[in-house]
Protein backbone atom coordinates (compact mmCIF):
# COMPACT_ATOMS: atom_id res chain seq x y z
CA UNK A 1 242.63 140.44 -96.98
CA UNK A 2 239.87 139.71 -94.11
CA UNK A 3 240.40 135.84 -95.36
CA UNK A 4 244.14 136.02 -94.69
CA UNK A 5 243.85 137.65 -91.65
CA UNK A 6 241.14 134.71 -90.32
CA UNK A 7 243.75 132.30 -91.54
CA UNK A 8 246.16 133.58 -89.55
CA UNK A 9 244.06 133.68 -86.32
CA UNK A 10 243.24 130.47 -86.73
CA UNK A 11 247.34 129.61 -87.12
CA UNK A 12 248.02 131.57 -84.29
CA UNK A 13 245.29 130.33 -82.06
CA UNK A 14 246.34 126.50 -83.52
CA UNK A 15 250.16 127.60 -82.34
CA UNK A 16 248.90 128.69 -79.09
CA UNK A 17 247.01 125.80 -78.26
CA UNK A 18 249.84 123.45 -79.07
CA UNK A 19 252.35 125.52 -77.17
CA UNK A 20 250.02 125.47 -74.20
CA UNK A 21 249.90 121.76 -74.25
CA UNK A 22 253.47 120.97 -75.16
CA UNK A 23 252.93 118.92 -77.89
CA UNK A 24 254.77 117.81 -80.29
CA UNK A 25 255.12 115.60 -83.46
CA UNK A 26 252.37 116.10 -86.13
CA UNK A 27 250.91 118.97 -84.59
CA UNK A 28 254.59 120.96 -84.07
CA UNK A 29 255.04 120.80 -87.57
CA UNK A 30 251.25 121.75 -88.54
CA UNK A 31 251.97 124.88 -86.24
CA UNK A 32 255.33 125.59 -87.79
CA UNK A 33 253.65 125.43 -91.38
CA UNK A 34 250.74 127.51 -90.73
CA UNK A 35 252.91 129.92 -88.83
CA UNK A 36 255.37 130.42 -91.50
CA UNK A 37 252.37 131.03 -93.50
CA UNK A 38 251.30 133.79 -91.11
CA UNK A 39 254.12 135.36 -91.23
CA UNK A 40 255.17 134.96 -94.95
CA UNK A 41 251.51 136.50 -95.42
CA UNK A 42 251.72 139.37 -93.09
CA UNK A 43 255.74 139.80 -93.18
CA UNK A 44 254.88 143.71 -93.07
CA UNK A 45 252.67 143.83 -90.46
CA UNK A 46 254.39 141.50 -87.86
CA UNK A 47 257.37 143.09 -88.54
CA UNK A 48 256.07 146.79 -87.19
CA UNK A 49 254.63 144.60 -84.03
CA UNK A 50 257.93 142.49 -82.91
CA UNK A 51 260.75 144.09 -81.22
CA UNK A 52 264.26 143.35 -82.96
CA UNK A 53 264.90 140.22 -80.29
CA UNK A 54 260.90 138.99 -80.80
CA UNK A 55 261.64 139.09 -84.61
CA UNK A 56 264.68 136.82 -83.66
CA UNK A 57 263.09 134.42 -81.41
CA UNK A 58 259.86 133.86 -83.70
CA UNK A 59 262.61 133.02 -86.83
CA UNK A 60 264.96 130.93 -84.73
CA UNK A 61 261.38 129.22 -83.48
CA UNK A 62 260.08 128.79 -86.77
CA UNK A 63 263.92 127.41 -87.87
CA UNK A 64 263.70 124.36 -85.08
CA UNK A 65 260.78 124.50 -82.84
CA UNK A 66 261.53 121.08 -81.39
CA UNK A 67 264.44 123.28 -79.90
CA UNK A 68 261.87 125.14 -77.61
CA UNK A 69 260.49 121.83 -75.74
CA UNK A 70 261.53 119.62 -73.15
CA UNK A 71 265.41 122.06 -73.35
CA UNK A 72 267.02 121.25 -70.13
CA UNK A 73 267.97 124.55 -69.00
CA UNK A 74 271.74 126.27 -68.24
CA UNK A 75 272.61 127.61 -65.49
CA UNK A 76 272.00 131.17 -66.33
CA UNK A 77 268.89 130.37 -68.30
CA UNK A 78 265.57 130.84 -66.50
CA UNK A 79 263.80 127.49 -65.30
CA UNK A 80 260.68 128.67 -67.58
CA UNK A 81 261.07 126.68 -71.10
CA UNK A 82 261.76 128.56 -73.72
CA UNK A 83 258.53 128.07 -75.59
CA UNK A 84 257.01 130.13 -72.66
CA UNK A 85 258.61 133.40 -74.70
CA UNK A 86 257.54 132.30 -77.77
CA UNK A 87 253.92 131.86 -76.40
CA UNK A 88 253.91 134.78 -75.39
CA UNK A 89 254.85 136.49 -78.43
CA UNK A 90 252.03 134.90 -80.37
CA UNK A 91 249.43 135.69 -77.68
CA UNK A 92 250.47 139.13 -78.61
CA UNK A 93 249.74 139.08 -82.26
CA UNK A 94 246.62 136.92 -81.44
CA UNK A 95 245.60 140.07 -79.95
CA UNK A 96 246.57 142.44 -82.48
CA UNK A 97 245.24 140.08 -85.57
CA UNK A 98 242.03 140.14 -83.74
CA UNK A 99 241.51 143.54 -82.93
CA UNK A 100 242.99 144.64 -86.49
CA UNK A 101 240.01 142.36 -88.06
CA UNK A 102 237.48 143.17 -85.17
CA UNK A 103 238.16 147.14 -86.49
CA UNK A 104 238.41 146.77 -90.28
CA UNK A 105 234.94 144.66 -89.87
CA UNK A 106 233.27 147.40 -87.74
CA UNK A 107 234.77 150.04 -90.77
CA UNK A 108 233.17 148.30 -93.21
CA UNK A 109 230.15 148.57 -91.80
CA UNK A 110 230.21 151.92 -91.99
């Protein structure tokens, strides 16, 4: 279990770090592997952390991610892209993975 949950830190930090830089190609559809991954792994666990509408975003993200760069935006849209929601969403369970493995680690110990 501790190896899955590294593996999906490193996905998520991977995801982050390509959403940061906008980048796309190769390295859009590395993320989008490794994060279907994550979440086929974990489907229990991210799904008591996402809101209904997060839950929707991430699948409709993982669905077409090319969708979420470079989208000029409508007028009643924000002017922030629309991969700025998904980043944050994944910041979030970078957070949570790591805290969740930071505490089972520290239990263990024990």
């Amino acid at each position: 279990d501790e190896k899955d949950t590294l593996q999906s830190i490193s996905a998520l930090k991977s995801a982050v770090t390509v959403l940061s830089k906008h980048n796309g190609g190769a390295a859009l559809l590395d993320m989008q592997a490794a994060l279907r991954s994550t979440f086929h792994t974990h489907q229990e666990k991210i799904s008591g952390m996402l809101s209904a509408k997060e839950s929707k975003t991430v699948q409709s993200f993982l669905q077409s991610p090319e969708d979420y760069f470079d989208a000029e935006p409508t007028f009643k849209q924000s002017y922030a892209p629309q991969s700025g929601e998904i980043f944050g969403i994944l910041k979030n369970m970078l957070s949570t993975f790591e805290a969740d493995l930071s505490q089972a680690q520290k239990d263990e110990m024990q």
